[in-house]
PDB file of N, CA and C in Angstrom:
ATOM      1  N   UNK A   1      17.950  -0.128   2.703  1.00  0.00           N
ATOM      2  CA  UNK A   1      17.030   0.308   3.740  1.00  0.00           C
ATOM      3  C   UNK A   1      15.815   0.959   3.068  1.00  0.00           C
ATOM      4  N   UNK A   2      14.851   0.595   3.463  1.00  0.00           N
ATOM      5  CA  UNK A   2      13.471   1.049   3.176  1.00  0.00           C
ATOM      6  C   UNK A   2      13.140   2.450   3.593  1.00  0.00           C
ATOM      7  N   UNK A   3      12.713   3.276   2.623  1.00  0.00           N
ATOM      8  CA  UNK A   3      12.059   4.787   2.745  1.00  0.00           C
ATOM      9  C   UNK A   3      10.370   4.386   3.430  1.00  0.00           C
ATOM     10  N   UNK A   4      10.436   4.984   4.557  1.00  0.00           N
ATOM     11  CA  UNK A   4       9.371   5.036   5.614  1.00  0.00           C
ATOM     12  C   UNK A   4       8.219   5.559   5.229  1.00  0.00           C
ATOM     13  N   UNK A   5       8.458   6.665   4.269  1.00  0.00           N
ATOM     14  CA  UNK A   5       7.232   8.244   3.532  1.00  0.00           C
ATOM     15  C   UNK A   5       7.091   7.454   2.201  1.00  0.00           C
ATOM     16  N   UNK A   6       7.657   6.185   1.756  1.00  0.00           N
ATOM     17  CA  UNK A   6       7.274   6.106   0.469  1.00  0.00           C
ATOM     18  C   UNK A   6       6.698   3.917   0.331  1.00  0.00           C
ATOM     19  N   UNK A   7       5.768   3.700  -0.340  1.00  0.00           N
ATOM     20  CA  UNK A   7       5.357   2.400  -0.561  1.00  0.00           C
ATOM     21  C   UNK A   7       5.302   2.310  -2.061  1.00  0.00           C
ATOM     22  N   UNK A   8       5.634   0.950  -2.186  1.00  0.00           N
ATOM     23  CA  UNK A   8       5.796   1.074  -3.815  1.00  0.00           C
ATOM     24  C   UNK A   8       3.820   0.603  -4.084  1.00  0.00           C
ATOM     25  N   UNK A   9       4.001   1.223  -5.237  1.00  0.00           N
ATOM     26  CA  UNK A   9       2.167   0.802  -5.737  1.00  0.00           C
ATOM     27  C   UNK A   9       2.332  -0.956  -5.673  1.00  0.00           C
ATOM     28  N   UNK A  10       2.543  -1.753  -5.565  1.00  0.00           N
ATOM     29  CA  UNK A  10       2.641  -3.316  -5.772  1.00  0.00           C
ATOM     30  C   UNK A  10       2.539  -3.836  -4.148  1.00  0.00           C
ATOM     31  N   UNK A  11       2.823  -2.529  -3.545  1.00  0.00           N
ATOM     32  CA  UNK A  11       3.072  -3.581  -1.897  1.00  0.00           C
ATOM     33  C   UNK A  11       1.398  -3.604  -1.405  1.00  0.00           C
ATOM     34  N   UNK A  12       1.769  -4.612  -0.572  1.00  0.00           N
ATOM     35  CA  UNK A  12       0.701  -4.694   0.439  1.00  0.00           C
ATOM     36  C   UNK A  12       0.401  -3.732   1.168  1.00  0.00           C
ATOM     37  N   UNK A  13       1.638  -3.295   1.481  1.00  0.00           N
ATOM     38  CA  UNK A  13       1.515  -2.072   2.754  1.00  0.00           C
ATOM     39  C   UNK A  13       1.017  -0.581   2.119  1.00  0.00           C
ATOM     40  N   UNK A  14       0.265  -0.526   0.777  1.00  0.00           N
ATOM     41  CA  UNK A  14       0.145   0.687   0.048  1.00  0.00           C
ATOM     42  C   UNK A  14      -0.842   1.672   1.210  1.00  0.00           C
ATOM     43  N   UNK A  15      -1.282   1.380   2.200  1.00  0.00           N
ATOM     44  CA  UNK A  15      -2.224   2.359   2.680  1.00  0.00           C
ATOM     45  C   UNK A  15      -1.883   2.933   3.703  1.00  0.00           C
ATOM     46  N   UNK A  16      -0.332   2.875   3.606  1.00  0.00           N
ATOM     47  CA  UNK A  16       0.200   3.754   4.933  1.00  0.00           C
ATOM     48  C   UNK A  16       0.362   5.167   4.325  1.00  0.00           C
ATOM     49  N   UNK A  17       0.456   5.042   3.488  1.00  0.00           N
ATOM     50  CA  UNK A  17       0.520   6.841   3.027  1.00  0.00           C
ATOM     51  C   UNK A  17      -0.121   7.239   2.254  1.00  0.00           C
ATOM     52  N   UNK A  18      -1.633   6.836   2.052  1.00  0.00           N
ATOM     53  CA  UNK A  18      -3.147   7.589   1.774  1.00  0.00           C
ATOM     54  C   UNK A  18      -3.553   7.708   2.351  1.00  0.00           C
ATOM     55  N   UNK A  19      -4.145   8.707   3.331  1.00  0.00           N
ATOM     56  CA  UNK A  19      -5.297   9.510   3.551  1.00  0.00           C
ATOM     57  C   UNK A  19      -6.678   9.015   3.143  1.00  0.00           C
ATOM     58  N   UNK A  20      -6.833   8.649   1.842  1.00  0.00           N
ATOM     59  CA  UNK A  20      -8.217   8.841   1.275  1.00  0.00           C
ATOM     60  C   UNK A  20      -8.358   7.390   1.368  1.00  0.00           C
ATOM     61  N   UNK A  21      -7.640   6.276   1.404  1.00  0.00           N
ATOM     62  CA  UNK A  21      -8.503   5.174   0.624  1.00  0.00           C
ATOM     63  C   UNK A  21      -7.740   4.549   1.989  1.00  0.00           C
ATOM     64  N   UNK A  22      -8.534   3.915   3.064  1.00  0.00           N
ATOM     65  CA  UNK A  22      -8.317   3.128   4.235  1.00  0.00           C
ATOM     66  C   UNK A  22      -8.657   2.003   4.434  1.00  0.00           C
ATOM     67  N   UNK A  23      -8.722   0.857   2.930  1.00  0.00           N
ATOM     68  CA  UNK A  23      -9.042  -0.155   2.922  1.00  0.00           C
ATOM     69  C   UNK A  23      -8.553  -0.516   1.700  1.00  0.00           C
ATOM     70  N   UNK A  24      -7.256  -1.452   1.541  1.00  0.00           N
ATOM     71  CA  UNK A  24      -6.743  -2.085   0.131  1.00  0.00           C
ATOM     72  C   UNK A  24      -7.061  -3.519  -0.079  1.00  0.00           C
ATOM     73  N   UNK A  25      -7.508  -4.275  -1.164  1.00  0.00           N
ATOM     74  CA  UNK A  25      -7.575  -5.211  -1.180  1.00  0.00           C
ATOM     75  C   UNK A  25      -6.266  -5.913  -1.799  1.00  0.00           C
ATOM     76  N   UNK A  26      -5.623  -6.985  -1.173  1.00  0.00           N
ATOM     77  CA  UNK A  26      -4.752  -7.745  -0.885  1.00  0.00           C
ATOM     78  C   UNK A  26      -4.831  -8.398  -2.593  1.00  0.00           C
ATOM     79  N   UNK A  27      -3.145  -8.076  -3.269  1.00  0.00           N
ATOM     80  CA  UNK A  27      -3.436  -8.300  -4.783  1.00  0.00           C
ATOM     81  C   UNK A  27      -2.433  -9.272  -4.132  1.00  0.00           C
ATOM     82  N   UNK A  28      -3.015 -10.211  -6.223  1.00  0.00           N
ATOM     83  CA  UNK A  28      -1.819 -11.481  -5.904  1.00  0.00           C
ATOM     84  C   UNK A  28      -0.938 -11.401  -7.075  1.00  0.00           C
ATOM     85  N   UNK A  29      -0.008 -12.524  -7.225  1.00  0.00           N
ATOM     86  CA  UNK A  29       0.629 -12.096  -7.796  1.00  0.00           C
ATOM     87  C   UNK A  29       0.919 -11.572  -9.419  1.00  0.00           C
ATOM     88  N   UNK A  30      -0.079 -12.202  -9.892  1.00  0.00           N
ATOM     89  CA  UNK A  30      -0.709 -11.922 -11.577  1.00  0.00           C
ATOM     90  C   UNK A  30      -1.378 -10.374 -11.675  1.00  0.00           C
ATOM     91  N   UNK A  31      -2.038 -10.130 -10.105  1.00  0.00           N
ATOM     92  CA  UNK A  31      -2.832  -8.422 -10.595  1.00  0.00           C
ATOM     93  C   UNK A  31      -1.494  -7.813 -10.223  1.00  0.00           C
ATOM     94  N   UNK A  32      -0.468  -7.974  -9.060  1.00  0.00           N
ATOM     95  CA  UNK A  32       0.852  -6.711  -8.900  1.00  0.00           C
ATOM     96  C   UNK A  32       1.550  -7.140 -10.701  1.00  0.00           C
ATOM     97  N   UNK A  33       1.636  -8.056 -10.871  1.00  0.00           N
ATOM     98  CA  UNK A  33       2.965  -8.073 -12.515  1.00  0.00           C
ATOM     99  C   UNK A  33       1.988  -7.505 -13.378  1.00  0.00           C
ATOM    100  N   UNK A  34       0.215  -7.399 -13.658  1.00  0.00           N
ATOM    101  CA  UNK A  34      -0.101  -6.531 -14.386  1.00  0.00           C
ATOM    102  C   UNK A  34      -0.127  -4.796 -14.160  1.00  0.00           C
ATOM    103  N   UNK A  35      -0.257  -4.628 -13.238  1.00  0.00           N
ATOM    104  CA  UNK A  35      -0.538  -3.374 -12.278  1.00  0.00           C
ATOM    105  C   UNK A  35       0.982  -3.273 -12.864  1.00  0.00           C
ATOM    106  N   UNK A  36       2.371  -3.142 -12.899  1.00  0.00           N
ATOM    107  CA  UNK A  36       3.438  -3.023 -13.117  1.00  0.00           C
ATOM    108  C   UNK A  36       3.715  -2.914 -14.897  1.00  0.00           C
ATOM    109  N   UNK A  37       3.036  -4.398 -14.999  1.00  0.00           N
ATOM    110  CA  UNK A  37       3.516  -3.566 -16.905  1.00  0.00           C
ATOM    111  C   UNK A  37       2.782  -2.962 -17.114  1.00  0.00           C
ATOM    112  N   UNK A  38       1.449  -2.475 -15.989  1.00  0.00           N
ATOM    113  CA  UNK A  38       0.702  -0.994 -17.166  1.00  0.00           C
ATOM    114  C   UNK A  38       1.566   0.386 -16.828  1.00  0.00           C
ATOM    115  N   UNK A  39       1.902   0.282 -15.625  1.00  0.00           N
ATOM    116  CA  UNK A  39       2.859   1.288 -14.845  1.00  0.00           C
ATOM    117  C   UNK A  39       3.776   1.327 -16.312  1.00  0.00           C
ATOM    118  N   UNK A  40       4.848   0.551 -16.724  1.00  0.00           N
ATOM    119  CA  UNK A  40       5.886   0.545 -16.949  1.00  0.00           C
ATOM    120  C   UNK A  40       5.508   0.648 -18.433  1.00  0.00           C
ATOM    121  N   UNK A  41       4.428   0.224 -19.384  1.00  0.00           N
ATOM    122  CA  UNK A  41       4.701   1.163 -20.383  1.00  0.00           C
ATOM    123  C   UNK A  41       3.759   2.828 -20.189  1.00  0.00           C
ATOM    124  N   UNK A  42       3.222   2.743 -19.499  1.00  0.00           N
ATOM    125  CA  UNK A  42       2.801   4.415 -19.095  1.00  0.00           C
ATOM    126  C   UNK A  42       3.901   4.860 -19.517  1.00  0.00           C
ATOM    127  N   UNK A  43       5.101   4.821 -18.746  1.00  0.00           N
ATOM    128  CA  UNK A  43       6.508   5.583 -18.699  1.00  0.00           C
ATOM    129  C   UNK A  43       6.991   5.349 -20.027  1.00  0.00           C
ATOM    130  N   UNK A  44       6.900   4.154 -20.169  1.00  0.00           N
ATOM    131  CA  UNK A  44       7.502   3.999 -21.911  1.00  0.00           C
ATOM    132  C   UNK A  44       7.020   5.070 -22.990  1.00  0.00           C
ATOM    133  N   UNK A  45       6.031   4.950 -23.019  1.00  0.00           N
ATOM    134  CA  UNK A  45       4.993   6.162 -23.958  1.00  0.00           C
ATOM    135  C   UNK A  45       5.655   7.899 -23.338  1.00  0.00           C
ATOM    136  N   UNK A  46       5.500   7.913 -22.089  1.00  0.00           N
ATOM    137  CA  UNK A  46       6.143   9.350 -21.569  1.00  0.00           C
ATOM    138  C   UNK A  46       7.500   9.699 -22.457  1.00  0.00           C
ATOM    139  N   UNK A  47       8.182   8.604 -21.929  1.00  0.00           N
ATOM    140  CA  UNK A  47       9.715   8.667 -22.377  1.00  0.00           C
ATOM    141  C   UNK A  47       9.289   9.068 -24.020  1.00  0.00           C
ATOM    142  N   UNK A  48       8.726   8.039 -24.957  1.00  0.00           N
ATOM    143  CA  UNK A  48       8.631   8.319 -26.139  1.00  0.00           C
ATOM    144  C   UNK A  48       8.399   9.650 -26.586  1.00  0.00           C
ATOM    145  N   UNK A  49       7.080  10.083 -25.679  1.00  0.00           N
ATOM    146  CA  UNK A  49       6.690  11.726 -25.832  1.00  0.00           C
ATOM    147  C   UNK A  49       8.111  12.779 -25.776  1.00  0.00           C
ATOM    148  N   UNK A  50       8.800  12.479 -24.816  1.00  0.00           N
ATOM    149  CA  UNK A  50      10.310  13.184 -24.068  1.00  0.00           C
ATOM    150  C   UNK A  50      10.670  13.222 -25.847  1.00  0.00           C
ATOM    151  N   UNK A  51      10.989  12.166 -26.385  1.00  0.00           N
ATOM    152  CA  UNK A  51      12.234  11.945 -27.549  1.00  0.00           C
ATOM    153  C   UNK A  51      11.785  12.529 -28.623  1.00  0.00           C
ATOM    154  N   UNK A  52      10.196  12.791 -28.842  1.00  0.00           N
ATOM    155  CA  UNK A  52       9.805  13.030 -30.148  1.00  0.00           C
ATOM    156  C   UNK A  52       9.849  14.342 -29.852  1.00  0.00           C
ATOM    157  N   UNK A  53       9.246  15.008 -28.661  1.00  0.00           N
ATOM    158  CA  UNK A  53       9.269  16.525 -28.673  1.00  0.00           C
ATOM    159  C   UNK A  53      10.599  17.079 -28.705  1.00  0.00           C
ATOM    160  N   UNK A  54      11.683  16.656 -27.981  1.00  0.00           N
ATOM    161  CA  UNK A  54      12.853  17.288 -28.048  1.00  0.00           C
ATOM    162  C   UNK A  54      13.353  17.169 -26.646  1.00  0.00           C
ATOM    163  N   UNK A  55      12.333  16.746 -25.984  1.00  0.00           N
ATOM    164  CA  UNK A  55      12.675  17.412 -24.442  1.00  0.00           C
ATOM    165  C   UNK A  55      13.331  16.516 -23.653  1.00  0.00           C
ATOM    166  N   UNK A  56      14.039  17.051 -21.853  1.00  0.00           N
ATOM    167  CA  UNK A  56      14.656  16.042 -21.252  1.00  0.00           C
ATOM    168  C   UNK A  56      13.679  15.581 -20.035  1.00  0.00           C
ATOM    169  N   UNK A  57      13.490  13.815 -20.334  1.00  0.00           N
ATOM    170  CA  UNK A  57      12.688  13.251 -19.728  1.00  0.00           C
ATOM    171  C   UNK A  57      13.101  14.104 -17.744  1.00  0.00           C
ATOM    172  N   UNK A  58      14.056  14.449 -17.692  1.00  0.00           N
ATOM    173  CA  UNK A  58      14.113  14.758 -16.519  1.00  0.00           C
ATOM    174  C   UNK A  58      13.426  15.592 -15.919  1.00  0.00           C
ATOM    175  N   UNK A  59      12.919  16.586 -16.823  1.00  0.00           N
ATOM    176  CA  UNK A  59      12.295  18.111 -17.173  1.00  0.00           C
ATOM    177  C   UNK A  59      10.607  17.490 -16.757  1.00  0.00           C
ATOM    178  N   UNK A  60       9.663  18.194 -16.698  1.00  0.00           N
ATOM    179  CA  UNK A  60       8.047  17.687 -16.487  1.00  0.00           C
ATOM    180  C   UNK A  60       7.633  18.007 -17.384  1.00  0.00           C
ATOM    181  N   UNK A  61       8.403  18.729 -18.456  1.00  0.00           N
ATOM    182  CA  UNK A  61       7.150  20.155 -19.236  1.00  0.00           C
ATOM    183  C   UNK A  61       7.705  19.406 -20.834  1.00  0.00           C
ATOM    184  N   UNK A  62       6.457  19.006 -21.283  1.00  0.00           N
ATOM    185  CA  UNK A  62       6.700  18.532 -22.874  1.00  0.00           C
ATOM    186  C   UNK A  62       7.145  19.150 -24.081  1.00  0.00           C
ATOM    187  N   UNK A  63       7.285  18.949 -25.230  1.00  0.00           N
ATOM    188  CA  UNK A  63       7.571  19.723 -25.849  1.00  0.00           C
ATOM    189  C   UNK A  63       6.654  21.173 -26.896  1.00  0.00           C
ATOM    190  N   UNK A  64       5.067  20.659 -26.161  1.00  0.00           N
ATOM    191  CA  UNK A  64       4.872  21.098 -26.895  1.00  0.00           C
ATOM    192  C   UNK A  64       2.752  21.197 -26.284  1.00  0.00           C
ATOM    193  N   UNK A  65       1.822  21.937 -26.263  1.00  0.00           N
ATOM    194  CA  UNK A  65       0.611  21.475 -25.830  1.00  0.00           C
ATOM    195  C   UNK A  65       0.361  20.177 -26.219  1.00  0.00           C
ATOM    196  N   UNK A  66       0.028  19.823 -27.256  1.00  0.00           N
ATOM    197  CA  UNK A  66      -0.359  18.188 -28.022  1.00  0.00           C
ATOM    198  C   UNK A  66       0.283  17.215 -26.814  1.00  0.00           C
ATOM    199  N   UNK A  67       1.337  17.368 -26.640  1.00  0.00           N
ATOM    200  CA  UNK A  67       2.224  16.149 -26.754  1.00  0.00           C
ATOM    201  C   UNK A  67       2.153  16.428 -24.652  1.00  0.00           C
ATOM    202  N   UNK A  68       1.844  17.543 -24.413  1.00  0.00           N
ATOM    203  CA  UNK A  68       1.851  17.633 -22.796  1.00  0.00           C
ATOM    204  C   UNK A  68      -0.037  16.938 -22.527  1.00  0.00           C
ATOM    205  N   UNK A  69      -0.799  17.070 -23.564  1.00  0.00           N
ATOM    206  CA  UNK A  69      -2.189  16.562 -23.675  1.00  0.00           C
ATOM    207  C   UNK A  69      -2.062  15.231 -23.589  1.00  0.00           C
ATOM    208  N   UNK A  70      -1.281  15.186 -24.417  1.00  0.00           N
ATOM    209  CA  UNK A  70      -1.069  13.113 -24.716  1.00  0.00           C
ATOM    210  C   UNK A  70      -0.385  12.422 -23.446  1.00  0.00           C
ATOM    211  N   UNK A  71       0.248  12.988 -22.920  1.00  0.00           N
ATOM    212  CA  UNK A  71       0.417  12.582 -21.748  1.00  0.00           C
ATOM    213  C   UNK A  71      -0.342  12.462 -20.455  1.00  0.00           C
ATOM    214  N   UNK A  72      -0.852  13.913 -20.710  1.00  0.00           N
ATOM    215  CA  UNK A  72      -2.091  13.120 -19.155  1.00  0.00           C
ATOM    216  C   UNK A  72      -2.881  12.310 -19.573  1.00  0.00           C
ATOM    217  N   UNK A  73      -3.129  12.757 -21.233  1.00  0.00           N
ATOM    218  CA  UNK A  73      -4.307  11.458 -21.398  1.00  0.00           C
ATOM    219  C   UNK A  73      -3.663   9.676 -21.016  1.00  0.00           C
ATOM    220  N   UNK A  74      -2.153   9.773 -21.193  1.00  0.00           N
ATOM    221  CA  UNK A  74      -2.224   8.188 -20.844  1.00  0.00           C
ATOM    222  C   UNK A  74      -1.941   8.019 -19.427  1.00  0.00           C
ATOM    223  N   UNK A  75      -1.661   9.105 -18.626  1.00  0.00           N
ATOM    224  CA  UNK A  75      -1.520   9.326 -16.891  1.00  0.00           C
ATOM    225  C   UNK A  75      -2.777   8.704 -16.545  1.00  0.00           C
ATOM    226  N   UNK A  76      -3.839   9.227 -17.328  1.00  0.00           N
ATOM    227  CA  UNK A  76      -5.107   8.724 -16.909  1.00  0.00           C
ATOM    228  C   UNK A  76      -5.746   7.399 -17.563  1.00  0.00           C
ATOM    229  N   UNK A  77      -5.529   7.067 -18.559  1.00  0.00           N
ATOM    230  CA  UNK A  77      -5.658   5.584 -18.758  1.00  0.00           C
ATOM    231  C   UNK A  77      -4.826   4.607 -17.868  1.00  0.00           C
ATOM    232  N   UNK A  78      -3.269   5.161 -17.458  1.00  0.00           N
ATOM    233  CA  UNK A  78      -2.751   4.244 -16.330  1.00  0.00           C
ATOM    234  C   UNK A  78      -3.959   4.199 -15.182  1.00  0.00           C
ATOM    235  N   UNK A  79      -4.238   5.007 -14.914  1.00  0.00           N
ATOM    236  CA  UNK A  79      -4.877   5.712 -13.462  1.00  0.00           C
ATOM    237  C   UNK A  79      -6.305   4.191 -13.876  1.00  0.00           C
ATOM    238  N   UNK A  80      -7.147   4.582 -14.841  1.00  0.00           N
ATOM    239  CA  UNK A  80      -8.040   3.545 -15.009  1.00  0.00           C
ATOM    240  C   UNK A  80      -7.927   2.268 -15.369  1.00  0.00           C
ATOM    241  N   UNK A  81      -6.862   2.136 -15.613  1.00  0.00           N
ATOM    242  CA  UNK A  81      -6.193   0.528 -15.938  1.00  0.00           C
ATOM    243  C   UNK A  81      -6.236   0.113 -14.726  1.00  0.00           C
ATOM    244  N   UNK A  82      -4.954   0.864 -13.967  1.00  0.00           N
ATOM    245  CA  UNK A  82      -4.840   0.354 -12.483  1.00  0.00           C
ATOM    246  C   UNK A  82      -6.069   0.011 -11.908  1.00  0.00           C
ATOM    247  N   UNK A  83      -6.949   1.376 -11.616  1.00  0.00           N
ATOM    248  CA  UNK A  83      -7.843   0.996 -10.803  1.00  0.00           C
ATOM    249  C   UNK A  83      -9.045  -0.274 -11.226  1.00  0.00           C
ATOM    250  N   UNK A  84      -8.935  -0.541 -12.234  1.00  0.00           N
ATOM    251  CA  UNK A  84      -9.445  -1.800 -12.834  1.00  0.00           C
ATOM    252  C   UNK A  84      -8.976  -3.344 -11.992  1.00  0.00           C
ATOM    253  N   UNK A  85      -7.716  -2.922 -12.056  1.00  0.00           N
ATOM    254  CA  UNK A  85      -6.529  -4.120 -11.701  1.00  0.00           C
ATOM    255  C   UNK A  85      -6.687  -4.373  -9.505  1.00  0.00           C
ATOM    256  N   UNK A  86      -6.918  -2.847  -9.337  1.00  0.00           N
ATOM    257  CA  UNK A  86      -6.967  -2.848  -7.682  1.00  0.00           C
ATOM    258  C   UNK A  86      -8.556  -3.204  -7.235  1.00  0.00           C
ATOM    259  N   UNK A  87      -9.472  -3.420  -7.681  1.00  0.00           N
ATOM    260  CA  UNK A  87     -10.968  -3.222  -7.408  1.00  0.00           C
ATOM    261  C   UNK A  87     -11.512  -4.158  -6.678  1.00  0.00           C
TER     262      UNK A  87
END
């Protein structure tokens, strides 16, 4: 059964739960499988950050400033990848 409060980034239906952006353009299927492997090594690199600092990926807080830096920095290269991929 489908969660009502939540859309995955790949669906069509992404603009039921933004506020800000009330117009999506309709991806096909080559921009959702890229939009996904940038998603999915984002997390890869996170996870990596998790193993080298010490810490548990479950946890938010890195091991360390550097390594909590290096992470938003690639939060935000996902963020501009994507929005490259959604435009």
């Amino acid at each position: 059964m489908s969660d009502p409060t939540h859309v995955g980034s790949s669906s069509d239906d992404r603009t039921v739960n933004n506020i800000m952006r009330h117009q999506y353009r309709v991806l096909d299927g080559t921009e959702k499988l890229h939009m996904q492997e940038v998603k999915d090594a984002g997390l890869r690199f996170v996870r990596l950050l998790h193993q080298v600092g010490g810490t548990d990926f479950a946890g938010d807080r890195q091991g360390s400033r550097e390594l909590s830096r290096a992470q938003t920095k690639m939060e935000e290269a996902v963020m501009w990848a994507v929005k490259h991929i959604t435009r």
